[in-house]
C-alpha atoms as a PDB file:
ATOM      1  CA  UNK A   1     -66.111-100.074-144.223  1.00  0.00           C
ATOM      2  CA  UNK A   2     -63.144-101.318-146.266  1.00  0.00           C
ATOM      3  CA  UNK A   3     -62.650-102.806-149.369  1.00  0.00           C
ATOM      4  CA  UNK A   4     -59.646-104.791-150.619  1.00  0.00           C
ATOM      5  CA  UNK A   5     -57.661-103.577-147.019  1.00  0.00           C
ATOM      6  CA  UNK A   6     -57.832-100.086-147.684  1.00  0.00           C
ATOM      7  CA  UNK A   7     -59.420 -97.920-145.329  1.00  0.00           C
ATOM      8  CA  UNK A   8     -61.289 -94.808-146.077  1.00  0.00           C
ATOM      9  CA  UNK A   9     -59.855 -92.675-143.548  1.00  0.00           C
ATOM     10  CA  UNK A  10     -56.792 -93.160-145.189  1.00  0.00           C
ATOM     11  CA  UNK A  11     -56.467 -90.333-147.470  1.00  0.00           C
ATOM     12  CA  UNK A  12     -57.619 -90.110-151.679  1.00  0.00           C
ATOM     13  CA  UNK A  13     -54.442 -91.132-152.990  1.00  0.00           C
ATOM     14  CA  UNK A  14     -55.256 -94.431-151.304  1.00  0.00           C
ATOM     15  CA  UNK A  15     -58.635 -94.478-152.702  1.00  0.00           C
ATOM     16  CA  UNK A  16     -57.176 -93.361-155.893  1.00  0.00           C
ATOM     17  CA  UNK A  17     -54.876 -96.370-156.418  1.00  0.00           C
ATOM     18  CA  UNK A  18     -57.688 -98.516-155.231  1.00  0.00           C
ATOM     19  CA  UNK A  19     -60.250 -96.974-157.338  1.00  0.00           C
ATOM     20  CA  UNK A  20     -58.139 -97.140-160.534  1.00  0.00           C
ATOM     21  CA  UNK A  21     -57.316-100.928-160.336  1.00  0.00           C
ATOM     22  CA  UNK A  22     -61.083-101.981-159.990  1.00  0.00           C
ATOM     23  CA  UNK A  23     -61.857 -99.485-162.925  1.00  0.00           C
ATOM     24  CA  UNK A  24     -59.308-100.927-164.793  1.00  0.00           C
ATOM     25  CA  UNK A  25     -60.491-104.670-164.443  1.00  0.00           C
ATOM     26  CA  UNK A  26     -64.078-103.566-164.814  1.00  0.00           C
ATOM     27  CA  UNK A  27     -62.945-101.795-168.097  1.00  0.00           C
ATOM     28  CA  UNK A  28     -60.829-104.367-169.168  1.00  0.00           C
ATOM     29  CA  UNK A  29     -64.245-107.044-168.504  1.00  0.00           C
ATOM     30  CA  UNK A  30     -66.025-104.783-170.439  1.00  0.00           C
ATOM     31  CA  UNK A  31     -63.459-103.182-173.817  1.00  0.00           C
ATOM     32  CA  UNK A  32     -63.055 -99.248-172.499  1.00  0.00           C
ATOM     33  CA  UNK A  33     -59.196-100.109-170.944  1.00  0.00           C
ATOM     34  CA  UNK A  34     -58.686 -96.497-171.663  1.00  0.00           C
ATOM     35  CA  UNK A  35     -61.044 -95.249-169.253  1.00  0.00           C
ATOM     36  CA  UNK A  36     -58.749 -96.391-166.276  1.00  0.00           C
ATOM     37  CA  UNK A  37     -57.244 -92.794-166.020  1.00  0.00           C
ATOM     38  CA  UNK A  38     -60.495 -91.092-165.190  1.00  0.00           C
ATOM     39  CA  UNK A  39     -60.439 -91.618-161.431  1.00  0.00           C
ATOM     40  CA  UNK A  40     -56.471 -90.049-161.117  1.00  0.00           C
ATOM     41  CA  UNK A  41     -57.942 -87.005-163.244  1.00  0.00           C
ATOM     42  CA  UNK A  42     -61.079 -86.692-161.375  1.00  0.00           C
ATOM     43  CA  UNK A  43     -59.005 -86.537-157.985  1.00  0.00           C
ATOM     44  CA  UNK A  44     -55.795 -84.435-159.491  1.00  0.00           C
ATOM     45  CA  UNK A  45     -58.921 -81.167-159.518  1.00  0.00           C
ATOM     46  CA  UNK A  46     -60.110 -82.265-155.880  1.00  0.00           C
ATOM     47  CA  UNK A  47     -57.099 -83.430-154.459  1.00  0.00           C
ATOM     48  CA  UNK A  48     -57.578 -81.978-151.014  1.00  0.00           C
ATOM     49  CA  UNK A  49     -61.456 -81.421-150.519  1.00  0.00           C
ATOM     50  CA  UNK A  50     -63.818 -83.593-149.129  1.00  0.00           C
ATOM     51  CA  UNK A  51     -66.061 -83.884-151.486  1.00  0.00           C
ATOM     52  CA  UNK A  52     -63.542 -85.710-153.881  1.00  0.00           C
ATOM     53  CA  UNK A  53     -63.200 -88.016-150.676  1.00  0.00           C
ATOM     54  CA  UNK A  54     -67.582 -88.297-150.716  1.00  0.00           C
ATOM     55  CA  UNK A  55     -66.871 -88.788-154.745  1.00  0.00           C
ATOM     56  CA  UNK A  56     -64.611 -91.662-154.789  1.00  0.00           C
ATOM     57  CA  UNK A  57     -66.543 -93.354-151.749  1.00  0.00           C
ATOM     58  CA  UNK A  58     -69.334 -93.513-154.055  1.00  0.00           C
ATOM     59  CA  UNK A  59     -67.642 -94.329-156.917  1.00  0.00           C
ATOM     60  CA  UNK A  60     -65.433 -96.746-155.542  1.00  0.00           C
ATOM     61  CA  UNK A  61     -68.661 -98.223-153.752  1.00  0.00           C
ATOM     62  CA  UNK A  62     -70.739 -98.162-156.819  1.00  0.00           C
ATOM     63  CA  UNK A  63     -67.926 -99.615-158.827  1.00  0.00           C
ATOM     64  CA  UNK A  64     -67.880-102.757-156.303  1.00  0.00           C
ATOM     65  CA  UNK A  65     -71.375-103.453-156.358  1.00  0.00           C
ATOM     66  CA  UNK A  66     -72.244-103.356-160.187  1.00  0.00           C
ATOM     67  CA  UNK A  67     -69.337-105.296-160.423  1.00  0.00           C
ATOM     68  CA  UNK A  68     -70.504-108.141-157.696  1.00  0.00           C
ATOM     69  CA  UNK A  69     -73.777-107.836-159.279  1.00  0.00           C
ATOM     70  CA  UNK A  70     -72.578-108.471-162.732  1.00  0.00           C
ATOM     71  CA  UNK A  71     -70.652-111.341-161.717  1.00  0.00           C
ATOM     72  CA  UNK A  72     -73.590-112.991-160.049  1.00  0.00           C
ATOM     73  CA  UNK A  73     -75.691-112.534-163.385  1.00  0.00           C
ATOM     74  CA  UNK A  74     -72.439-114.256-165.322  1.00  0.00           C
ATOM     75  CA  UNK A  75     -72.018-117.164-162.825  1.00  0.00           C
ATOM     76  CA  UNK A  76     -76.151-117.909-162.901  1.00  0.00           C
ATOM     77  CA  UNK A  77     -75.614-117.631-166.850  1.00  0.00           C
ATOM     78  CA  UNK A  78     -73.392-120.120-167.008  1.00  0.00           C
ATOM     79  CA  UNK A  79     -75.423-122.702-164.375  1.00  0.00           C
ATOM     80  CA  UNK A  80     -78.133-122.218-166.479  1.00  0.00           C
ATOM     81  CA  UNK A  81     -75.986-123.441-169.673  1.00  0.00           C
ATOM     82  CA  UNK A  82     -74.258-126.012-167.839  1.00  0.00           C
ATOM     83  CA  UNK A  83     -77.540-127.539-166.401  1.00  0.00           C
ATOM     84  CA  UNK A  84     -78.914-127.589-170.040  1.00  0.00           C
ATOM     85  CA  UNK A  85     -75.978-129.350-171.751  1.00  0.00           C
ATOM     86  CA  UNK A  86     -76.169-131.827-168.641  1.00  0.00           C
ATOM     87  CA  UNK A  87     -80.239-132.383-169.580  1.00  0.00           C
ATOM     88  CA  UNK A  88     -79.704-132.476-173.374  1.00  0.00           C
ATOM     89  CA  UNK A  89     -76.097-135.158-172.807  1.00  0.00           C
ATOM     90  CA  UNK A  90     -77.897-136.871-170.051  1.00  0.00           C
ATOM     91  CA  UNK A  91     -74.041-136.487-168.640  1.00  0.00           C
ATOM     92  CA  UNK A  92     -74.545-135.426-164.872  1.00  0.00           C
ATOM     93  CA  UNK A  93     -71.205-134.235-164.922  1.00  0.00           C
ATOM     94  CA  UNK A  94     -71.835-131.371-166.899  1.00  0.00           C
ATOM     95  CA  UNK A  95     -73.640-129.762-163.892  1.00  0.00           C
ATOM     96  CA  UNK A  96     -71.119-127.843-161.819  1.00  0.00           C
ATOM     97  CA  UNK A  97     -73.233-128.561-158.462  1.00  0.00           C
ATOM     98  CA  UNK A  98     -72.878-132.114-159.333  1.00  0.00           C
ATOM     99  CA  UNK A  99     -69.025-131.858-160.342  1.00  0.00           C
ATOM    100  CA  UNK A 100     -67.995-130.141-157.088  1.00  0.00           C
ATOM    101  CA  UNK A 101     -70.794-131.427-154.426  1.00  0.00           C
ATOM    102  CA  UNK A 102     -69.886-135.055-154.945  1.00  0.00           C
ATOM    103  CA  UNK A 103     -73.486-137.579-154.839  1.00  0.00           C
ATOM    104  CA  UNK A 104     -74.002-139.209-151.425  1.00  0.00           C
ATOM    105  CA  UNK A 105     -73.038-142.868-151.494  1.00  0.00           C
ATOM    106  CA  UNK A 106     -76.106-145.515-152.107  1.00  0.00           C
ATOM    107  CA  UNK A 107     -76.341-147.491-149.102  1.00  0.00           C
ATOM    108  CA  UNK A 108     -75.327-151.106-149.886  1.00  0.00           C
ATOM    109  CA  UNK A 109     -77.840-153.491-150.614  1.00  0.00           C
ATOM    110  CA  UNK A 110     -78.194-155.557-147.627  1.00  0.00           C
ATOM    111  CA  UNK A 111     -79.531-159.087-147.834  1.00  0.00           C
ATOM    112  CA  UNK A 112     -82.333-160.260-145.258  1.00  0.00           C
ATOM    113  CA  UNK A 113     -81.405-160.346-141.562  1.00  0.00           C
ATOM    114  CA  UNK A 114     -81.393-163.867-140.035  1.00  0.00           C
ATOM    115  CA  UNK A 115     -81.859-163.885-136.990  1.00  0.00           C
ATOM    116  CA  UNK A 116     -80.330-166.528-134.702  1.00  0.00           C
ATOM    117  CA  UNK A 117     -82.563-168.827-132.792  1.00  0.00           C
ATOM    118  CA  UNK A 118     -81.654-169.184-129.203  1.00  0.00           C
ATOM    119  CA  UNK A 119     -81.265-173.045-129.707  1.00  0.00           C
ATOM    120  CA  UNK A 120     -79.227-172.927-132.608  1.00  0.00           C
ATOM    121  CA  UNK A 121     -75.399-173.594-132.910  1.00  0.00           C
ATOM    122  CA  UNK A 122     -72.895-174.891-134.996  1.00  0.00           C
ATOM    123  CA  UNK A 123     -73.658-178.363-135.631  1.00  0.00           C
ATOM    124  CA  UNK A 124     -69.799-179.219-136.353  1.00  0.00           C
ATOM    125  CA  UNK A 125     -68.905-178.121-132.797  1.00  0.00           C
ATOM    126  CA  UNK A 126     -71.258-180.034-130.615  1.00  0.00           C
ATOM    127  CA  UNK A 127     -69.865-182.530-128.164  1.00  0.00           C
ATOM    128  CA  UNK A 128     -71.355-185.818-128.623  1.00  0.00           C
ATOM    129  CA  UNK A 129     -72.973-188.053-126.353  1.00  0.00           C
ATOM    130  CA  UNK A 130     -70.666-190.073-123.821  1.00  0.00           C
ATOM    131  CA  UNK A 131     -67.892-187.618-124.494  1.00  0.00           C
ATOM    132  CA  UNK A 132     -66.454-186.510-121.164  1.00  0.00           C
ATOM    133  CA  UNK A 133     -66.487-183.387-120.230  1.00  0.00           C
ATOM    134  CA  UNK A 134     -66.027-180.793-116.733  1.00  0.00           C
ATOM    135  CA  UNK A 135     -68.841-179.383-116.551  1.00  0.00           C
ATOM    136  CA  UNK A 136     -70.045-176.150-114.140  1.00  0.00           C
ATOM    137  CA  UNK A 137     -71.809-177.019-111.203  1.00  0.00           C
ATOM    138  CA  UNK A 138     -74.330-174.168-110.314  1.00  0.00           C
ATOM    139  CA  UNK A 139     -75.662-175.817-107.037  1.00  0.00           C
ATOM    140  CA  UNK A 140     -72.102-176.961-105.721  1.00  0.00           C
ATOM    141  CA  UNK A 141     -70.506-173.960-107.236  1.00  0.00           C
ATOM    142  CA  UNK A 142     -67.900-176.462-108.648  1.00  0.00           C
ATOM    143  CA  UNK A 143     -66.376-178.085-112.174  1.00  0.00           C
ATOM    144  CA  UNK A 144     -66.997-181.646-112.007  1.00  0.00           C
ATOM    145  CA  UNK A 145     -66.120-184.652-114.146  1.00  0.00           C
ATOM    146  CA  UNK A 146     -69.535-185.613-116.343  1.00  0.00           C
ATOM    147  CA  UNK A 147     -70.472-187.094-119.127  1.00  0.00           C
ATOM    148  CA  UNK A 148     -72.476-185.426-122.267  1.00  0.00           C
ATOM    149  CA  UNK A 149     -76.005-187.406-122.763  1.00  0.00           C
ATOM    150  CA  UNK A 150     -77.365-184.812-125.117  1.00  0.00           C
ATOM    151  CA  UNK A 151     -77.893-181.607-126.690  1.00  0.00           C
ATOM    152  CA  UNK A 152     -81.412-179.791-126.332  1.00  0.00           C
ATOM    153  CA  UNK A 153     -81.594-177.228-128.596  1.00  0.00           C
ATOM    154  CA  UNK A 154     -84.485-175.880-127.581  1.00  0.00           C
ATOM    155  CA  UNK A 155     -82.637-174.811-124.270  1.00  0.00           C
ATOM    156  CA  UNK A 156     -79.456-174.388-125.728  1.00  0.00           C
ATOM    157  CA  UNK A 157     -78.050-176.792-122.863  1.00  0.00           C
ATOM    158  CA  UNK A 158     -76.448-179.594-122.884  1.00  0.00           C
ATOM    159  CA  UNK A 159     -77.588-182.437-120.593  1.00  0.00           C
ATOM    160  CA  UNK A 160     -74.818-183.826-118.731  1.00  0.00           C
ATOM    161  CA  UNK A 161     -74.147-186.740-116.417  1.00  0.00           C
ATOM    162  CA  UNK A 162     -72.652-186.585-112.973  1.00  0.00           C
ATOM    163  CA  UNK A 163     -69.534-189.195-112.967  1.00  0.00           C
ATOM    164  CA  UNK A 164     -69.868-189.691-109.133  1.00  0.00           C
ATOM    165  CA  UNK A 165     -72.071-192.322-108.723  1.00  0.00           C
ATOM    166  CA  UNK A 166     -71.670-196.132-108.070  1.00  0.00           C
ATOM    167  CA  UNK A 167     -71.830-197.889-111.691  1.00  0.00           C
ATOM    168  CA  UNK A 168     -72.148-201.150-109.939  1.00  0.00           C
ATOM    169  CA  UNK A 169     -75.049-200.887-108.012  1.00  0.00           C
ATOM    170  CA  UNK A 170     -78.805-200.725-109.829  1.00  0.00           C
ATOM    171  CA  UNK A 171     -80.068-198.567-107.885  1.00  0.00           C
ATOM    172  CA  UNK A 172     -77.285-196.004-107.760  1.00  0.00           C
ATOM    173  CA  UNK A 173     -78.155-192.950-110.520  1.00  0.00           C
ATOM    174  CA  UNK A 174     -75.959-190.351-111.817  1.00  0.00           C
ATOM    175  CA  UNK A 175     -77.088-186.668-111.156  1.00  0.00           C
ATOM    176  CA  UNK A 176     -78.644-185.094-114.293  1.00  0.00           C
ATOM    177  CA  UNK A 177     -77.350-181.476-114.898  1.00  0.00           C
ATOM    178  CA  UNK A 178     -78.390-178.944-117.237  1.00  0.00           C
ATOM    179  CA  UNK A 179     -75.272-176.802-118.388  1.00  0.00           C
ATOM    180  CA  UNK A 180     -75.089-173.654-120.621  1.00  0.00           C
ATOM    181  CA  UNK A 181     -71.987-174.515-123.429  1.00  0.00           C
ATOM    182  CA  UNK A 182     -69.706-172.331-121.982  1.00  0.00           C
ATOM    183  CA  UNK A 183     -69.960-174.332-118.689  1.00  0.00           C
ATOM    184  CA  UNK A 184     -68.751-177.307-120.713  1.00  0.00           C
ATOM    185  CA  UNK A 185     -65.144-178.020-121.603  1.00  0.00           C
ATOM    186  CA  UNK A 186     -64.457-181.375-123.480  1.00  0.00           C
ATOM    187  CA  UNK A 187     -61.797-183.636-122.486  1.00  0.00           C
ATOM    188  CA  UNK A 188     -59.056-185.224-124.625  1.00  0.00           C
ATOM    189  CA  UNK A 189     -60.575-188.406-125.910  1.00  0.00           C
ATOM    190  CA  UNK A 190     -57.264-190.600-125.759  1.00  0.00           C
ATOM    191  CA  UNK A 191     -53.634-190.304-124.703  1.00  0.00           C
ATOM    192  CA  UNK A 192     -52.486-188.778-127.857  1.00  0.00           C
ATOM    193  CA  UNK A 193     -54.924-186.205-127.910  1.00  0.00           C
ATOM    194  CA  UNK A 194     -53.544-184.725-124.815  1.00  0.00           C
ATOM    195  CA  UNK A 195     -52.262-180.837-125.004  1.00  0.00           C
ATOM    196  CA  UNK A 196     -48.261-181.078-123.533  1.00  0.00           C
ATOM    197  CA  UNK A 197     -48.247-178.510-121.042  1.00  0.00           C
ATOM    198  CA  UNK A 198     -44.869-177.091-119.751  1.00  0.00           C
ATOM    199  CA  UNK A 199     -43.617-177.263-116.357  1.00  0.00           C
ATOM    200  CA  UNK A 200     -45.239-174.676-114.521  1.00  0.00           C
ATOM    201  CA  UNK A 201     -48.133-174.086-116.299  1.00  0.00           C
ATOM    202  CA  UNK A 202     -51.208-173.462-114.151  1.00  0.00           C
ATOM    203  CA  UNK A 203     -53.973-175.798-115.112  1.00  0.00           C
ATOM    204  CA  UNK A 204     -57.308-177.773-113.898  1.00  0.00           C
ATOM    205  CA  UNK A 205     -57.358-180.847-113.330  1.00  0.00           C
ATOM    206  CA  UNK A 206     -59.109-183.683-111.270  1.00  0.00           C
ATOM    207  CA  UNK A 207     -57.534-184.623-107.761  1.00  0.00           C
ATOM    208  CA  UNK A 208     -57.063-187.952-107.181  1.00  0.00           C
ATOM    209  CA  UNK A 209     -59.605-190.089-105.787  1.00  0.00           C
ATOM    210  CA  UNK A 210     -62.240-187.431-106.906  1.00  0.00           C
ATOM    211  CA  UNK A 211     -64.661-186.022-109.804  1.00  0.00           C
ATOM    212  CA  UNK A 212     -63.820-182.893-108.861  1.00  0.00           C
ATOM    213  CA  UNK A 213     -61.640-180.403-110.822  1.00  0.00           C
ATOM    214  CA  UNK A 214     -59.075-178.378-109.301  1.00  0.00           C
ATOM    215  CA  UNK A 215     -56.518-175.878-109.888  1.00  0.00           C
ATOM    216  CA  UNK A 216     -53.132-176.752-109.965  1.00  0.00           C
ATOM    217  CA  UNK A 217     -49.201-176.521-111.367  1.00  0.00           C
ATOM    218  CA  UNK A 218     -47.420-178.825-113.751  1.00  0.00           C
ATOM    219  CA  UNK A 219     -44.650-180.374-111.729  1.00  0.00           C
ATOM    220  CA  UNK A 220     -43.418-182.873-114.528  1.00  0.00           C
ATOM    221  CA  UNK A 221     -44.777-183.698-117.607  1.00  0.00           C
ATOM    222  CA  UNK A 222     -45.781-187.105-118.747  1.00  0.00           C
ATOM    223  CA  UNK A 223     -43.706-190.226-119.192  1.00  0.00           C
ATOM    224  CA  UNK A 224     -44.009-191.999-122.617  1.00  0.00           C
ATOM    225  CA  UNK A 225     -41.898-194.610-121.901  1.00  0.00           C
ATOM    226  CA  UNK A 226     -41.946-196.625-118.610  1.00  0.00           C
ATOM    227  CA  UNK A 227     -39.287-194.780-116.373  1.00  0.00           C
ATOM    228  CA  UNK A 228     -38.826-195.418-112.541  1.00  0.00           C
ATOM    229  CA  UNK A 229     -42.140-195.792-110.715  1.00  0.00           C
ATOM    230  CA  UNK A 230     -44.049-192.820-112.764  1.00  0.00           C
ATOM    231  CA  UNK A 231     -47.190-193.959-114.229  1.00  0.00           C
ATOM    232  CA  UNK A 232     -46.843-193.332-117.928  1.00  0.00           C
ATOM    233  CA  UNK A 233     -49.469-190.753-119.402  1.00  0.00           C
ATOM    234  CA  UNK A 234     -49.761-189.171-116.202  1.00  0.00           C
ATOM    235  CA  UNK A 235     -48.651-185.427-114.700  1.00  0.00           C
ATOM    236  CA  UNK A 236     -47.303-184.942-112.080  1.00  0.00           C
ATOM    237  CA  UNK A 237     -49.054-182.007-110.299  1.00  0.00           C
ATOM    238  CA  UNK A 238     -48.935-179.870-107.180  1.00  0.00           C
ATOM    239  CA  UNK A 239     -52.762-178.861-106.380  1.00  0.00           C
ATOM    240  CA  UNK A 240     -53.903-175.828-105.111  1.00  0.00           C
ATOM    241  CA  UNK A 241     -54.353-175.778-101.455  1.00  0.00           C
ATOM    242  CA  UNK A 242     -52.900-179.006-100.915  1.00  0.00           C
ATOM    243  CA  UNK A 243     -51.135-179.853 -97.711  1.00  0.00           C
ATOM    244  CA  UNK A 244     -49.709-182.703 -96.292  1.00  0.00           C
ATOM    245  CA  UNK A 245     -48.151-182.602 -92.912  1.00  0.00           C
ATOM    246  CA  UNK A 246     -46.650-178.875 -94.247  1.00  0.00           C
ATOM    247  CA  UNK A 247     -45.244-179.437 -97.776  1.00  0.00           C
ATOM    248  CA  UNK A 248     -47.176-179.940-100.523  1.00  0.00           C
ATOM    249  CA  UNK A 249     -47.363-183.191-102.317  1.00  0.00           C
ATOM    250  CA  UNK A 250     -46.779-183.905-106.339  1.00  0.00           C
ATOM    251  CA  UNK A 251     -49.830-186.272-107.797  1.00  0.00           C
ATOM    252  CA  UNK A 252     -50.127-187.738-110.567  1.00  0.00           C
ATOM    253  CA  UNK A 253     -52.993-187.571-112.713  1.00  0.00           C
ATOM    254  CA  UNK A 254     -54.075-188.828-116.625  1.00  0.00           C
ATOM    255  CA  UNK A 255     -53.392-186.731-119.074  1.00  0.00           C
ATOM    256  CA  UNK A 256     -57.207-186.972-120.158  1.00  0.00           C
ATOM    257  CA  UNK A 257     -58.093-184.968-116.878  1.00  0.00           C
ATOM    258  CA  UNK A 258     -55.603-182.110-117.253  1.00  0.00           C
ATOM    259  CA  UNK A 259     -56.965-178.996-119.118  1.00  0.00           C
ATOM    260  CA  UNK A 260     -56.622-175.318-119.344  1.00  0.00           C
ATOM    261  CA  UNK A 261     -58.383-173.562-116.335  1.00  0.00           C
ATOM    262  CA  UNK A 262     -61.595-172.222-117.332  1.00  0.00           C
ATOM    263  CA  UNK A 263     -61.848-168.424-118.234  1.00  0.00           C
ATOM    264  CA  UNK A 264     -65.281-167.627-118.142  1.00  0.00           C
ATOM    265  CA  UNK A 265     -64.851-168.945-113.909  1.00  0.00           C
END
């Protein structure tokens, strides 16, 4: 056992110095400061014999304890005060468990939760009808020129139009296609809508001749002004893929049908 670092096996004079500074506090707590010598005189008659060691183990020991004990008893006497000047104020902070335990935060009051029908979107950023769009193929496993004919919220699709079909002949019909919206880009509505890609960018657009979208590389932007035999409004592209005779060829699409490629594909 050791108190304040000072072991017993040490020797009295040890326990002596030890003994006399918690006898002076204790007397000093308690008015009899001149007591503090009693331990050095006790141990000056015993110096060498063990039962002044047996002594000041108990009296060092007994010394600790009644003085542990009556600080407990002064500590609960004040909690007790403190708790009834808190009650009689009505001032929590009086309480020294509530002054150094600080209170658990409320949770914040949280409205309702909405929850967000599977139809539902943002009004303000549905395509409208006729607006062309590419839209994702599932069967063909393909982006293809369409056109939107409506929204269905209650499939949160849009219904789109295959462009591929013969317009002049009655008894031609466009495939119908069901599309989730992120299988739907939108298309620039008119020249000066257009996004001016840099040369060599990597975008999707349709190949020529087609309704199919492709990848491909910005060769040349597009003319504004008439200029050689360039078409104005168009890029001119190098698709993907594309060889003729072992070079690849630069085509020139409308602006309208050059986009950023897809990122979800």
């Amino acid at each position: 056992m050791s108190a304040t670092g000072t072991s017993w096996e040490s020797g009295p004079e040890s326990l002596v110095g030890s003994l006399n500074e918690v006898v002076r506090l204790w007397n000093e707590l308690n008015g009899h400061a001149g007591a503090a010598n009693g331990a050095s005189a006790y141990c000056a008659t015993h110096e060498n014999s063990a039962e002044a060691q047996t002594a000041l183990k108990k009296a060092f020991h007994d010394t600790v304890m009644a003085a542990f004990q009556e600080r407990k008893a002064i500590e609960h006497s004040l909690e007790m005060l403190r708790q009834a000047q808190a009650k009689q104020t009505g001032d929590p902070s009086a309480s020294s468990t509530s002054s150094s335990v600080p209170p658990k935060p409320k949770p914040a009051k949280r409205g309702p939760i909405r929850k967000k029908s599977k139809g539902e979107i943002d009004p303000s950023r549905l395509i409208p009808p006729d607006q062309q769009v590419a839209a994702y193929d599932q069967s063909d496993r393909a982006w293809i020129l369409c056109s939107v004919k409506r929204w269905i919220p209650s499939k949160h699709q849009y219904e789109v139009l295959d462009a591929d079909f013969d317009k002049h002949d009655p008894d031609s019909k466009p495939k119908t296609l069901l599309v989730d919206p992120d299988d739907v880009i939108e298309l620039p509505e008119a020249s000066p809508d257009y996004v001016d890609f840099p040369i060599h960018t990597e975008v999707f657009a349709v190949f020529p001749a087609t309704t199919t979208f492709y990848r491909a590389i910005v060769h040349d932007t597009p003319l504004r002004v008439k200029k050689n035999s360039r078409k104005l409004w168009h890029y001119s592209l190098t698709f993907e893929n594309d060889n003729d005779e072992g070079h690849t060829p630069q085509r020139e699409v409308h602006v309208k049908y050059v986009i950023l490629p897809p990122k979800n594909r």
